[in-house]
Protein backbone atom coordinates (compact mmCIF):
# COMPACT_ATOMS: atom_id res chain seq x y z
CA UNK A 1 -39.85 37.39 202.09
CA UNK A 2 -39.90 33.77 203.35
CA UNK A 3 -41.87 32.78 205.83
CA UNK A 4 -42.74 29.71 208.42
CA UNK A 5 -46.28 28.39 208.78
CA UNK A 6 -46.17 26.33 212.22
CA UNK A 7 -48.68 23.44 212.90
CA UNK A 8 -49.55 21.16 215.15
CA UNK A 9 -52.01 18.23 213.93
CA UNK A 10 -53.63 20.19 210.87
CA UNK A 11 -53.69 23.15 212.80
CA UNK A 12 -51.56 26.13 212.31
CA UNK A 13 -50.02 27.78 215.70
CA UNK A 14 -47.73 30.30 214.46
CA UNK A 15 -46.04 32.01 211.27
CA UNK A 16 -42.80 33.55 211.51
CA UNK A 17 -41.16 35.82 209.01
CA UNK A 18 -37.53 34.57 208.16
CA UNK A 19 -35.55 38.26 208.11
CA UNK A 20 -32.08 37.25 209.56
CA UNK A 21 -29.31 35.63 208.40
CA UNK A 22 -29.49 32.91 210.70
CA UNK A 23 -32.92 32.13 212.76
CA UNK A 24 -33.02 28.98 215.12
CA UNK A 25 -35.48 26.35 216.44
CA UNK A 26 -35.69 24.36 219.20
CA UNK A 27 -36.89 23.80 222.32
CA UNK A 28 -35.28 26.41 224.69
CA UNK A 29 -36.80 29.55 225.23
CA UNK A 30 -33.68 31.53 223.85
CA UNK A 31 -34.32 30.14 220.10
CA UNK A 32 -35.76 32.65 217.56
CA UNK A 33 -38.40 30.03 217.29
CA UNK A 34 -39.60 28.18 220.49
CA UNK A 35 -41.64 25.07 219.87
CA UNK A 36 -42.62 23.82 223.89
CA UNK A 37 -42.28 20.02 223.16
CA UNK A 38 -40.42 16.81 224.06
CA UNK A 39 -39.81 15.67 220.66
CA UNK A 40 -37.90 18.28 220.27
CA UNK A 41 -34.07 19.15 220.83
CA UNK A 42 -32.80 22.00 223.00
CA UNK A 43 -31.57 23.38 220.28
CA UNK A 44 -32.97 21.34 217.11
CA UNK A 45 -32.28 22.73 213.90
CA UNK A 46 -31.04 25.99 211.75
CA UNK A 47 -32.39 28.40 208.98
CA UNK A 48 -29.14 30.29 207.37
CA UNK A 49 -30.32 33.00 204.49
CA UNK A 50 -28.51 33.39 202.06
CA UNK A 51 -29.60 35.64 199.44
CA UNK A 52 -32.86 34.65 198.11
CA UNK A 53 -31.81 31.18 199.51
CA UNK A 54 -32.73 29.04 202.68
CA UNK A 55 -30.95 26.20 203.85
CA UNK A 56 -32.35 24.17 206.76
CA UNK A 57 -29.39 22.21 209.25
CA UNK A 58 -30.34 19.51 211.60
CA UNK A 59 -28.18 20.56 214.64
CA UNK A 60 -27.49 16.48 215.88
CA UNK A 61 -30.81 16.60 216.79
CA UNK A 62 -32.09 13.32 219.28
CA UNK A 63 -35.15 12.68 216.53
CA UNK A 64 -34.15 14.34 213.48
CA UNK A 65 -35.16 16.93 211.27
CA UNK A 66 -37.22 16.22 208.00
CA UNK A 67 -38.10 17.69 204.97
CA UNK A 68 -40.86 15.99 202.94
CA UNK A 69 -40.85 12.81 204.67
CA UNK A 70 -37.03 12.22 204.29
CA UNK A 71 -34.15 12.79 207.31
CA UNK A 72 -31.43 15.79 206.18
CA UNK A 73 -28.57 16.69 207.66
CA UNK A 74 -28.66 20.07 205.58
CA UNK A 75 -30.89 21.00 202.32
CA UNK A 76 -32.19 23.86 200.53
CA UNK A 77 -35.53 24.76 200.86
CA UNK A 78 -37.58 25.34 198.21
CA UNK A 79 -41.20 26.81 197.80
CA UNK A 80 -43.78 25.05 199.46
CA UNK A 81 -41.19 22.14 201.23
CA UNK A 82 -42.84 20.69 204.52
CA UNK A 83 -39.86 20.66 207.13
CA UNK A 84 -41.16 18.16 210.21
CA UNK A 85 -39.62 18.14 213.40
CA UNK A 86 -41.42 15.70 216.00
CA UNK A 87 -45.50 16.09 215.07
CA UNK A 88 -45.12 19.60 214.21
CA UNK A 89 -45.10 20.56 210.21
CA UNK A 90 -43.54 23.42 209.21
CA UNK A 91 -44.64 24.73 205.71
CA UNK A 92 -41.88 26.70 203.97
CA UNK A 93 -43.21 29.31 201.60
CA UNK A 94 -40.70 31.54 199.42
CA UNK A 95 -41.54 32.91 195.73
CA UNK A 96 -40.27 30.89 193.24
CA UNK A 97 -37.92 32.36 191.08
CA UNK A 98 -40.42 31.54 188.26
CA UNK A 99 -42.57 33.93 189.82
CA UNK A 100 -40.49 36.67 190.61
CA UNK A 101 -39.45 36.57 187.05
CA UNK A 102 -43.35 36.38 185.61
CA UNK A 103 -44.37 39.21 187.94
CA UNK A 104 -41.67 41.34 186.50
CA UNK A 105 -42.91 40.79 183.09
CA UNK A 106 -46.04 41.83 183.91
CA UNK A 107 -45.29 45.13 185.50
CA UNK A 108 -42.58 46.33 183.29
CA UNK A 109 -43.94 49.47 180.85
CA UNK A 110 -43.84 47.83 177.43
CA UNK A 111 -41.86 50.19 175.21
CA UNK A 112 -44.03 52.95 173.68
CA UNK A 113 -42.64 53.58 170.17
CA UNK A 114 -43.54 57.03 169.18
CA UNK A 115 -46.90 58.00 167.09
CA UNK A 116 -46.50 58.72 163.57
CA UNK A 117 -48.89 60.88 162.22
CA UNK A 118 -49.95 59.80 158.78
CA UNK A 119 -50.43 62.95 156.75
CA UNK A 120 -53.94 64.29 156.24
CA UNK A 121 -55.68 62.95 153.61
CA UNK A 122 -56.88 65.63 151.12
CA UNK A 123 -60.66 66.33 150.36
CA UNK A 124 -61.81 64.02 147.49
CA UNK A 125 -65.39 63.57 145.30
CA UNK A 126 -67.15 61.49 142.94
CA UNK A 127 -67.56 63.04 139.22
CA UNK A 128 -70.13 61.76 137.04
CA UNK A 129 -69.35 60.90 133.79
CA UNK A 130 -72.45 58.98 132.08
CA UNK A 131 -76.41 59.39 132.71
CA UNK A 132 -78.60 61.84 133.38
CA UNK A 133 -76.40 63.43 135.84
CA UNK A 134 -73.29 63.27 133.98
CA UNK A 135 -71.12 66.29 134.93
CA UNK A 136 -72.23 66.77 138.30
CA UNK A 137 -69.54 66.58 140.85
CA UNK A 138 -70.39 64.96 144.70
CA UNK A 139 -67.63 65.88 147.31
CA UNK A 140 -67.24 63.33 150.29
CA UNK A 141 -68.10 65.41 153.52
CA UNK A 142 -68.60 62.03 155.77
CA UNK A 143 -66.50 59.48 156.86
CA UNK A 144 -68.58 56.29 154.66
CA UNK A 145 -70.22 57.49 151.64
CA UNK A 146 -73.02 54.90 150.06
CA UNK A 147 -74.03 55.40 146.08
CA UNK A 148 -75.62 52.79 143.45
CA UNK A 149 -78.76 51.73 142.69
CA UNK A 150 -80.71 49.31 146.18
CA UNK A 151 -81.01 45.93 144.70
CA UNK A 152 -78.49 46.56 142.00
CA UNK A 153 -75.07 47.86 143.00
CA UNK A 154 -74.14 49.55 145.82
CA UNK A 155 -70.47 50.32 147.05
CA UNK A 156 -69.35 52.86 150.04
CA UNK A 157 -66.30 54.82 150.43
CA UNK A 158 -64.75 55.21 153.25
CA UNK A 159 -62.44 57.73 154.39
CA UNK A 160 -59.30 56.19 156.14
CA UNK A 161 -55.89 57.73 157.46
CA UNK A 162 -53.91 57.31 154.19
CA UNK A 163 -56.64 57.54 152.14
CA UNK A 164 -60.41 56.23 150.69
CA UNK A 165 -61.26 52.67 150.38
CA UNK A 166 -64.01 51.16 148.16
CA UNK A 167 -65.91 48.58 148.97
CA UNK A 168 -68.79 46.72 147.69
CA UNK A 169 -71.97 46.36 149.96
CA UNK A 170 -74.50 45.02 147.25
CA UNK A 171 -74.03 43.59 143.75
CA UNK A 172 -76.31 42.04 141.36
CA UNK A 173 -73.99 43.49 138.66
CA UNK A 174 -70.72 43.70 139.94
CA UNK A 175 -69.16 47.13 139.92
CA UNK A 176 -65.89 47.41 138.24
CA UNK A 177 -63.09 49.78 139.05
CA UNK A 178 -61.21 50.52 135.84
CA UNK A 179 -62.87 47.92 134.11
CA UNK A 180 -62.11 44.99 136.87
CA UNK A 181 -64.83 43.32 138.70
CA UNK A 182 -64.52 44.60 142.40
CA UNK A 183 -63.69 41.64 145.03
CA UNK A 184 -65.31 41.31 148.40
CA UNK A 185 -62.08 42.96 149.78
CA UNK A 186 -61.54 47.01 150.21
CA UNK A 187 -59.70 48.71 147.61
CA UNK A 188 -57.92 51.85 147.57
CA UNK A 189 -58.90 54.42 145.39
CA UNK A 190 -56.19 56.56 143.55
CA UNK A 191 -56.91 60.04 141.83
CA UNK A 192 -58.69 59.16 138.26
CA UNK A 193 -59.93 55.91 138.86
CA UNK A 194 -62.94 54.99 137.21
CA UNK A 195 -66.08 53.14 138.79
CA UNK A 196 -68.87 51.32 136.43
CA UNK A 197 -71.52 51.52 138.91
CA UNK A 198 -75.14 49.44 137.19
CA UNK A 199 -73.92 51.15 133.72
CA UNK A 200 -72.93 54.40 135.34
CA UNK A 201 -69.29 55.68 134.83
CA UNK A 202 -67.76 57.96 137.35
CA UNK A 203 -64.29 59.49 138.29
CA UNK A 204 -62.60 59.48 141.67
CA UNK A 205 -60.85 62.82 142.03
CA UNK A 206 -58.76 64.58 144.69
CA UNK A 207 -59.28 68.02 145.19
């Protein structure tokens, strides 16, 4: 809602909410706003609403109505203007639409698309193939899984939503997943790949 800040030599006398169509100022006791000085007209000036709109009209005033230092006969106020009538300043203060419109943005509820469930990922394990523990099979019960040999090769697995990722956390000898060096990037693992882990060959198998 617009309002009216009032003052008189740097200090402020009165604010008055602007919440009728038309709201006058002047002199006389019978204006909606009554500023008690000689500089003044009887009846000085007009505020008509208008919407979200002000308009200020000098009513043939004896010494003129201003709005940031220049004389008007009628203008629209906007946000902030300084209207001057005699010594007193009157500081008009109205949101800018700019505002209005960037406070809306803020509060509207962004659009919540609905969740999509990824299907469950199925229990997987590590089979050995080569070595002294060749045959052995090592089901993943956590969510990262670590394996290799500290100081040679050592990769985790990680359990995501659509499925596990391998990754490599040390490598003096790379490892290799179906006989390609592993990157510094995540890869997924499909059922039957093959890791060379230090010279140890192992299967990735859903079960």
């Amino acid at each position: 809602m617009p309002k009216l800040i009032v003052s008189l030599d740097g200090v402020v006398i009165k604010e008055v909410q602007l919440t009728k169509d038309r709201t006058t100022l002047g002199r006389r006791p019978y204006n909606d706003i009554v500023i008690d000085n000689l500089a003044l007209s009887g009846e000085h000036a007009v505020l008509k609403m208008s919407g979200s709109e002000v308009y200020l009209e000098d009513l043939a005033s004896t010494n003129g109505t201003y709005v940031n230092g220049k004389a008007i006969k009628q203008q629209l106020l906007a946000h902030n203007d300084t209207i001057e009538v005699g010594k007193h300043k009157i500081q008009f203060l109205s949101e800018p639409a700019g505002a209005v419109f960037d406070k809306t943005m803020v509060i509207r509820s962004p659009v919540v698309k609905p969740l999509v469930q990824p299907e469950p990922v199925g229990q997987a394990a590590i089979k050995i193939l080569s070595g002294a523990a060749a045959g052995r099979e090592v089901p993943f019960v956590k969510v990262v899984t670590t394996m290799g040999k500290p100081g040679v090769a050592v990769v985790s697995i990680t359990r995501r939503p659509h499925g596990y990722a391998v990754a490599v956390v040390e490598a003096v000898n790379r490892p290799k997943l179906n006989d390609q060096s592993l990157g510094t990037a995540p890869e997924m693992l499909k059922h039957g790949d093959i890791l060379d882990l230090a010279g140890t060959k192992m299967q990735f198998v859903l079960i």
